[in-house]
Each structure stands twice: as structure tokens, then as C-alpha cells.
C-alpha atoms as a PDB file:
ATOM      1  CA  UNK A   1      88.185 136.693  36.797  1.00  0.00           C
ATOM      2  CA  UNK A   2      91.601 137.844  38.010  1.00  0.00           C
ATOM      3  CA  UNK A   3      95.172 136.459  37.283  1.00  0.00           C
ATOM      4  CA  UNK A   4      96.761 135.010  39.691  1.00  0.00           C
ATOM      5  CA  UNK A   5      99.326 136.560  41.598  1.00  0.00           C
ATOM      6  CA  UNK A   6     102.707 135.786  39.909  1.00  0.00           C
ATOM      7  CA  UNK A   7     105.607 136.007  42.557  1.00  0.00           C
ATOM      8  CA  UNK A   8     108.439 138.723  42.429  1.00  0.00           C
ATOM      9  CA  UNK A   9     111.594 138.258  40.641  1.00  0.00           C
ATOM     10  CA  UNK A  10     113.256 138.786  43.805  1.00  0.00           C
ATOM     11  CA  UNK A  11     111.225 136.533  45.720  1.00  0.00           C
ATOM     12  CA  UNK A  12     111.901 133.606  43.145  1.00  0.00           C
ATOM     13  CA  UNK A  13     115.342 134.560  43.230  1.00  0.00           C
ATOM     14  CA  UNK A  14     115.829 134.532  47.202  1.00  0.00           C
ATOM     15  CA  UNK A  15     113.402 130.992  47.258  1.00  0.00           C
ATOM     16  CA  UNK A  16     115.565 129.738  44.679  1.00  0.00           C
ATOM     17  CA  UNK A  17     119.006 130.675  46.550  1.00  0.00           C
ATOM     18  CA  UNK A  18     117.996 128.952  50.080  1.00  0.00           C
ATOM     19  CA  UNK A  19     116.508 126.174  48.566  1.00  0.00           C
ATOM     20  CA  UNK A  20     119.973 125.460  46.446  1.00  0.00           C
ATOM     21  CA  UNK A  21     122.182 126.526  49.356  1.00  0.00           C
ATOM     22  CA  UNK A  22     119.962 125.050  52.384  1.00  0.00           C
ATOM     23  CA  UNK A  23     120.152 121.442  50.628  1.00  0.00           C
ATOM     24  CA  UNK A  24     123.498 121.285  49.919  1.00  0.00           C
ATOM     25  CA  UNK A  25     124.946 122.621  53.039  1.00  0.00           C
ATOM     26  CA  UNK A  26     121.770 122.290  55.783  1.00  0.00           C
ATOM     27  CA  UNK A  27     119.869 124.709  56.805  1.00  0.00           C
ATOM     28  CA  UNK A  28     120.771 126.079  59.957  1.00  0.00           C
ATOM     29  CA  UNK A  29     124.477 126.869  58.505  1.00  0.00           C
ATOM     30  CA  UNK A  30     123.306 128.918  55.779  1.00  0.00           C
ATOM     31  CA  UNK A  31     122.237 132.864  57.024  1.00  0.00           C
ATOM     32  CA  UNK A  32     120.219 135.102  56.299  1.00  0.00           C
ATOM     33  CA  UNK A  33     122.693 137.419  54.622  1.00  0.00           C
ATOM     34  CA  UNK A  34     124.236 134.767  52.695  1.00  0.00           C
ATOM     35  CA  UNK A  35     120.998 133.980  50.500  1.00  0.00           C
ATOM     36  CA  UNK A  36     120.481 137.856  50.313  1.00  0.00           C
ATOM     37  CA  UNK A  37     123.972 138.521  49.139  1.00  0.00           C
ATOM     38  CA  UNK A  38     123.518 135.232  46.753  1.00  0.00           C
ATOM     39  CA  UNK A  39     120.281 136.067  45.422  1.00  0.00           C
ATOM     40  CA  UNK A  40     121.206 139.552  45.053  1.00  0.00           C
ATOM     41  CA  UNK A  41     118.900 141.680  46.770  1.00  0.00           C
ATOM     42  CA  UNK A  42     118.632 143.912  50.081  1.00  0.00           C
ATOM     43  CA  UNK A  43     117.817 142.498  53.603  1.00  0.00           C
ATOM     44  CA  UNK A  44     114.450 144.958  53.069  1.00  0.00           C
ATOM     45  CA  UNK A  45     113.549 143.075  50.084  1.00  0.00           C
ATOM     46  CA  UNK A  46     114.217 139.592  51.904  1.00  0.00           C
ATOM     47  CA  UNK A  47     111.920 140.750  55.251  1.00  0.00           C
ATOM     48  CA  UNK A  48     109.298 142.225  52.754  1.00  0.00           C
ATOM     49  CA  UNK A  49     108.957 138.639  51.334  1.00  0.00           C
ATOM     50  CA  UNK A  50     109.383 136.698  54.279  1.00  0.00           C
ATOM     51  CA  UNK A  51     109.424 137.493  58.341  1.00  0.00           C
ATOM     52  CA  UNK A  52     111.747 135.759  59.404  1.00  0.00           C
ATOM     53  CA  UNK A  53     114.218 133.001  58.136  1.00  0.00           C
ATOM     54  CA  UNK A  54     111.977 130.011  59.409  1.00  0.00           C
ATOM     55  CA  UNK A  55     109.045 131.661  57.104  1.00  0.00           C
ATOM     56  CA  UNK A  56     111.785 131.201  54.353  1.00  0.00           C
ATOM     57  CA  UNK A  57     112.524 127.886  55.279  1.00  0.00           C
ATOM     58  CA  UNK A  58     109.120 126.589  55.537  1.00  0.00           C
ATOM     59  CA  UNK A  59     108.657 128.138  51.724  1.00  0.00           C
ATOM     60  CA  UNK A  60     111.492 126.230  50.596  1.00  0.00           C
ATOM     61  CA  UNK A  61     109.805 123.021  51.964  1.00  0.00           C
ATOM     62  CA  UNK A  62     106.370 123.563  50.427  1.00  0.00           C
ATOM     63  CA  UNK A  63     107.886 124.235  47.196  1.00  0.00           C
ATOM     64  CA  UNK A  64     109.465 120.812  47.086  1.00  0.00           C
ATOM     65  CA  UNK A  65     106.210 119.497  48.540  1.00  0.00           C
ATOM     66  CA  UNK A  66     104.303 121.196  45.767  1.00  0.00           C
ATOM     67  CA  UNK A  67     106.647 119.724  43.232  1.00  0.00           C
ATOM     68  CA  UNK A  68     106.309 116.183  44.221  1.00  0.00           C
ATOM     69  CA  UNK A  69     103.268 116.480  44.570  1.00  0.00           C
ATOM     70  CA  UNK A  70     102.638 118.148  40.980  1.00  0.00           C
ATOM     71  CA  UNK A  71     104.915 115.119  39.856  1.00  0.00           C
ATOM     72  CA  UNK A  72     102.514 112.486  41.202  1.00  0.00           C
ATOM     73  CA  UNK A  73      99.824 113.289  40.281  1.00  0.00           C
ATOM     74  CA  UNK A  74      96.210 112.144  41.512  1.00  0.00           C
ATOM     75  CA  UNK A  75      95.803 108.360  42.611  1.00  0.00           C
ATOM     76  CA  UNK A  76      93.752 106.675  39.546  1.00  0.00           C
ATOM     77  CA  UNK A  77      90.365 105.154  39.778  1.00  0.00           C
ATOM     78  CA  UNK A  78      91.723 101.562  38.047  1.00  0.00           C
ATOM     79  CA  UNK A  79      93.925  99.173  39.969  1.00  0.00           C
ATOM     80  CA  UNK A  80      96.214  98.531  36.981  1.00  0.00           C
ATOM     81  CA  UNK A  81      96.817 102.568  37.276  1.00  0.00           C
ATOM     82  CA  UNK A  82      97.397 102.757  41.045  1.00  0.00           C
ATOM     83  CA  UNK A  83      99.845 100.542  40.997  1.00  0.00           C
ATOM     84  CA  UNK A  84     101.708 101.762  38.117  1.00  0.00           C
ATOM     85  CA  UNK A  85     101.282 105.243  40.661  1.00  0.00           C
ATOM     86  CA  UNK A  86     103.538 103.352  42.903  1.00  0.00           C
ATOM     87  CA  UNK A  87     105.910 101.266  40.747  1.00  0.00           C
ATOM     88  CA  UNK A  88     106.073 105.315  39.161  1.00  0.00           C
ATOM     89  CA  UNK A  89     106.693 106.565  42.332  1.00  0.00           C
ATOM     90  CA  UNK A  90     109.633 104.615  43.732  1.00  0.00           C
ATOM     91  CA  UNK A  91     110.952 104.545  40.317  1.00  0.00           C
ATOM     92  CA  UNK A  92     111.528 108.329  40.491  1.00  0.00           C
ATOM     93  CA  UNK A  93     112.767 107.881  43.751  1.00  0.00           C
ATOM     94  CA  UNK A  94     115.245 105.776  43.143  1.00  0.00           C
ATOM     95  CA  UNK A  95     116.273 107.490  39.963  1.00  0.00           C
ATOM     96  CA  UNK A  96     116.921 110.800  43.025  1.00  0.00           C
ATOM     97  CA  UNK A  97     119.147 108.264  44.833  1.00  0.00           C
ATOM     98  CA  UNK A  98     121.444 108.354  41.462  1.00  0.00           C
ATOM     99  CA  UNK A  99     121.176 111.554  40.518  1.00  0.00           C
ATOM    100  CA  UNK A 100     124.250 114.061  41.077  1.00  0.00           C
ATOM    101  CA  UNK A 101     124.426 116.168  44.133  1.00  0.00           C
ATOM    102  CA  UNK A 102     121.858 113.741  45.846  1.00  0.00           C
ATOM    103  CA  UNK A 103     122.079 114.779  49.717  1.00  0.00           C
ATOM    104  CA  UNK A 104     119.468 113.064  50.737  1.00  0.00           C
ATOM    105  CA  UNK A 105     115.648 113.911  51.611  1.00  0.00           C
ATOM    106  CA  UNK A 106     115.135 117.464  52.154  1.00  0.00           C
ATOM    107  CA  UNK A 107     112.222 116.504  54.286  1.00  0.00           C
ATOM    108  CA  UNK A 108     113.979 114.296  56.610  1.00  0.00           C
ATOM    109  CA  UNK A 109     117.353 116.855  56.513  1.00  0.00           C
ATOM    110  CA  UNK A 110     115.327 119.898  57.700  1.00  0.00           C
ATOM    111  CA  UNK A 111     113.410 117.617  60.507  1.00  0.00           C
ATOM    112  CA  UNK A 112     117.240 116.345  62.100  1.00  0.00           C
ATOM    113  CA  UNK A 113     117.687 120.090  62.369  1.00  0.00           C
ATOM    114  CA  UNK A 114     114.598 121.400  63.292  1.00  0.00           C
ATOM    115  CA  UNK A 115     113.358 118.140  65.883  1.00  0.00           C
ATOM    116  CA  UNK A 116     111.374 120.279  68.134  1.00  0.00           C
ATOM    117  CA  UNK A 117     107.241 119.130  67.076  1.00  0.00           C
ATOM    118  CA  UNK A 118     105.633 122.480  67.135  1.00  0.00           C
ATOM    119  CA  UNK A 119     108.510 124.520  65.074  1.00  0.00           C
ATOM    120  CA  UNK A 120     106.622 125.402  61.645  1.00  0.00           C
ATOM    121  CA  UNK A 121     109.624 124.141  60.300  1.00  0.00           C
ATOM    122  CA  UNK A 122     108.568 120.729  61.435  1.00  0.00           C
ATOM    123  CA  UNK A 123     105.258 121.171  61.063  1.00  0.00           C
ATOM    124  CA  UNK A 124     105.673 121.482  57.357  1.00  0.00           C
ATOM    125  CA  UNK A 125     108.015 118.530  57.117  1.00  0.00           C
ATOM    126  CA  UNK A 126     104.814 116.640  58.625  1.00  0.00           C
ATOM    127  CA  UNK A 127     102.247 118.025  56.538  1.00  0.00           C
ATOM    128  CA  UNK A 128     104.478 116.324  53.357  1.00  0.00           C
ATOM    129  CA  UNK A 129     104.859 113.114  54.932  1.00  0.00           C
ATOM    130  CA  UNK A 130     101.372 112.910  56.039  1.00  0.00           C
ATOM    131  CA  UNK A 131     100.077 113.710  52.324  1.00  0.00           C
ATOM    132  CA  UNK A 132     103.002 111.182  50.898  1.00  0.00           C
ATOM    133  CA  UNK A 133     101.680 108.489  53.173  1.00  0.00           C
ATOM    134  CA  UNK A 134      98.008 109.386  52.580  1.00  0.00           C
ATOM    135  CA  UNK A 135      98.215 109.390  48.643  1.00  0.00           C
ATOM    136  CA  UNK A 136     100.434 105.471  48.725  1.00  0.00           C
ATOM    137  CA  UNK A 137      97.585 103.874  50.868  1.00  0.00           C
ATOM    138  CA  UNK A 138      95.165 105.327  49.205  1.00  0.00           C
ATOM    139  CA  UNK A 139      97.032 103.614  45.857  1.00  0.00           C
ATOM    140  CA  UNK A 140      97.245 100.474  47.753  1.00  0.00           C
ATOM    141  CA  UNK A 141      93.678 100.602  48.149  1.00  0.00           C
ATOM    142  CA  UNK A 142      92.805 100.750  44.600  1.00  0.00           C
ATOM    143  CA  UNK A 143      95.314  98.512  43.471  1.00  0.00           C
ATOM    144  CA  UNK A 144      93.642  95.598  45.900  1.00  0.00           C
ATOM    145  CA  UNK A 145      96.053  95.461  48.570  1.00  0.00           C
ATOM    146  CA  UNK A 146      94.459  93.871  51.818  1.00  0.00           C
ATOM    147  CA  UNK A 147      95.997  96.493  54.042  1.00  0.00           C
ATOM    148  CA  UNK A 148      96.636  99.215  52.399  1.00  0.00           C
ATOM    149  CA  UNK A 149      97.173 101.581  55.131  1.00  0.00           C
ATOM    150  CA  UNK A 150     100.235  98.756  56.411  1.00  0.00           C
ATOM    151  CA  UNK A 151     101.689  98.648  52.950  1.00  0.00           C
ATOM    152  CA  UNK A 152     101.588 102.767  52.649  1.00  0.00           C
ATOM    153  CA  UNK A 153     103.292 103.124  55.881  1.00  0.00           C
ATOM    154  CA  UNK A 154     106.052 100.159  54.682  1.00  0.00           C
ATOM    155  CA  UNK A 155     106.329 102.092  51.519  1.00  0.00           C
ATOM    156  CA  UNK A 156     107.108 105.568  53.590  1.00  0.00           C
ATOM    157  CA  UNK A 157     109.215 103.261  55.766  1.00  0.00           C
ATOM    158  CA  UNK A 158     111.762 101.786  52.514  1.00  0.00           C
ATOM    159  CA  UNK A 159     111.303 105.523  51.314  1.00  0.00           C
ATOM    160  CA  UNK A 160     112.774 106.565  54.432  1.00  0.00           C
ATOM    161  CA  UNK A 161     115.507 103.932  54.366  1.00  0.00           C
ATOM    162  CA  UNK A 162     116.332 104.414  50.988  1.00  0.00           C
ATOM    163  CA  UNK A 163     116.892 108.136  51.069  1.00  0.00           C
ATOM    164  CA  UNK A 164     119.054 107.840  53.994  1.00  0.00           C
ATOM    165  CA  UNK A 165     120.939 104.538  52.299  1.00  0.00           C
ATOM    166  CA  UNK A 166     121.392 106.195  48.811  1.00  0.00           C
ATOM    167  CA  UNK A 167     123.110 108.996  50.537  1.00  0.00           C
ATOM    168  CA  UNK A 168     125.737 106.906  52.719  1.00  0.00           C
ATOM    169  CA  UNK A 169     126.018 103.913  50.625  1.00  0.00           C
ATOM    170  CA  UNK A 170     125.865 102.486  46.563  1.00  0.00           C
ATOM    171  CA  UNK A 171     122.751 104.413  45.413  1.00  0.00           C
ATOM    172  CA  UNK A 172     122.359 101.690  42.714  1.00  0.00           C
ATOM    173  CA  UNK A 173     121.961  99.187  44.890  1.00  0.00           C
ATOM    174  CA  UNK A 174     119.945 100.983  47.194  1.00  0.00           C
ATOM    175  CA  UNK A 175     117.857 102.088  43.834  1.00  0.00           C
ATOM    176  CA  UNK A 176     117.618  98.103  43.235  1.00  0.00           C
ATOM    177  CA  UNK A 177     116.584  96.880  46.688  1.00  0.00           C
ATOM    178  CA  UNK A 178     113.779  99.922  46.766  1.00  0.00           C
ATOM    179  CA  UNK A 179     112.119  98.492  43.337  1.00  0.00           C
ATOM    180  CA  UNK A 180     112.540  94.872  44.676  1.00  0.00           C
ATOM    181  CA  UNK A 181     110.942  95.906  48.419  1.00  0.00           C
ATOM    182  CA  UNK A 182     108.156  97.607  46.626  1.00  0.00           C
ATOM    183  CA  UNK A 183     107.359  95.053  44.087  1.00  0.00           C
ATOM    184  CA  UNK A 184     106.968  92.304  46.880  1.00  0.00           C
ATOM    185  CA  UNK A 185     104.391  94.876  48.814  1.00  0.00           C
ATOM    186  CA  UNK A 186     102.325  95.095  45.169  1.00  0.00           C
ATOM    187  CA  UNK A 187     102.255  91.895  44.646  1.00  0.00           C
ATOM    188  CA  UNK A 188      99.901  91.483  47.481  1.00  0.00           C
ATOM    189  CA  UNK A 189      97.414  93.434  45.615  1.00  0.00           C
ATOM    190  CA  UNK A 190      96.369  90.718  43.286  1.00  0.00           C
ATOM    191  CA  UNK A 191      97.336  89.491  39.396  1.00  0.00           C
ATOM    192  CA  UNK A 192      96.964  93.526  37.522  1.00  0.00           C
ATOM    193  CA  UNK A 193      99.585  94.660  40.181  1.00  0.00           C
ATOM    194  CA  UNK A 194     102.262  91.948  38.968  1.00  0.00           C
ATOM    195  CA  UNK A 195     102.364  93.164  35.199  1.00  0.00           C
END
């Protein structure tokens, strides 16, 4: 069987650049030449790794998809475990709110700049909240919850909110309110979710 394909040095080092730069200071005000002078390569090396900023972009996004998603993990067959997915989950995302240099939700950042539907920028910003929404239900579900599809859209919803809150406002608070919104929605799943 054959290794997999481990990414160039450069490559990491350009994907690494945008990603830093294009979340801290958005991504349409960061160039091209500015994450190929930062990363330290040539504008040949960038275009033989991606076509086109957007391409770049859109790799920046699916690595942070990726990660969550590595982070999460796969929804467990036992209520007492799905729930503890969720508590999990907006645990961690509260503990983002708090941490330094938060700037918000990459996700919903790239789609204020990139609104059009059909941009693959977009498109990719989609694909993450469709999985994010997919994988809470789907944890409702198995924790119980009578409508789990409602309660995974409400949870995607206080997401939303909170990531946008935590940026403009206390991110304690905001970090508070989250875990108290969410343990109301478990709560309708039934006596494991409550532990």
C-alpha cells in the first residue's frame, strides 16, 4: 500500500500564513503577495499549489473544517454519550469565545465577505455548516430529543449568536448564556441528558 501524500513545506507554510493573516485581518484585505512574502516563498511556488487565491481560501476553510471536525469526533451510539457530544461541543465553543485573539467564526467571517451563493468560497462555508448541523441533530437524536432536527438547528442558531456575541460583547457571559441555552435544549431529551 502507498503512503499518503504528505504536503510540501511550502504549501504548509503558505496555508499556514493565510489562514493566520486571513482571520485576523479578513480575507479580502490580505493579497496574494503578502502571504507569499510572509510565508516566504515565490509567487511560482504559491500558483503551483493553488490557482488562484479563492483555491487558497477555500483550503484555509477546509482545514478548519477538518479540525473541528477531527475535534468532535463521531456522534456515539448511547444517549448518555451524545449528549455529553453536545454539552462537549458548546463547551469548546465557548472556551473559543475566551480565548485570545478570538475574532469570531471564520466560517461566518469569510461568508460576510464572500455573500454571493455559488462562489466556492461560500460553498465551502456551507458544506461546514451543513455537516455541523447534521452531526448536532443527529446527537439530539440519540440523546432522545423529540425533535432533534429543531434542537440541531437552535443549537447552530446560539452557535451563531454566540460567535458573533463573544466577539462584540463579555465573552464570559456570552460563554455562560451558551452552556445555559444548550442545557435547557438537552434537557428535553429525557433524565441521562440532565447528568
Amino acid at each position: 500500500m502507498a503512503s499518503p501524500v504528505r504536503p510540501s513545506a511550502a504549501r504548509t507554510r503558505l496555508l499556514e500564513t493565510a489562514s493566520a493573516t486571513f482571520y485576523a485581518e479578513g480575507i479580502r484585505g490580505v493579497g496574494v503577495d503578502r502571504v507569499v512574502t510572509e510565508a516566504g516563498v515565490t509567487r511560482a511556488t504559491f500558483y503551483r499549489h493553488f490557482p488562484g487565491k479563492h483555491d487558497l481560501v477555500v483550503a484555509y476553510l477546509t482545514a478548519v473544517d477538518t479540525a473541528v471536525r477531527e475535534r468532535v469526533g463521531e456522534v456515539p451510539a448511547d444517549a448518555d454519550g451524545a449528549a455529553r457530544l453536545v454539552r462537549d461541543l458548546a463547551t469548546a465553543i465557548g472556551d473559543q469565545l475566551c480565548a485570545p485573539g478570538f475574532r469570531g467564526c471564520p466560517f461566518i467571517n469569510a461568508a460576510a465577505e464572500y455573500a454571493e451563493p455559488d462562489h466556492p468560497v461560500h460553498r465551502a462555508v456551507l458544506v461546514h455548516r451543513a455537516w455541523l448541523a447534521d452531526t448536532v441533530a443527529r446527537a439530539f437524536a440519540v440523546a432522545g430529543h423529540p425533535d432533534p432536527a429543531g434542537a440541531g438547528r437552535r443549537f447552530v442558531m446560539l452557535r451563531d449568536g454566540a460567535m458573533v456575541a463573544g466577539y462584540l460583547g463579555d465573552p464570559a457571559t456570552t460563554q455562560e448564556t451558551l452552556g445555559a441555552a444548550v442545557d435547557e435544549l438537552l434537557a428535553g431529551c429525557g433524565p441521562a441528558s440532565r447528568r
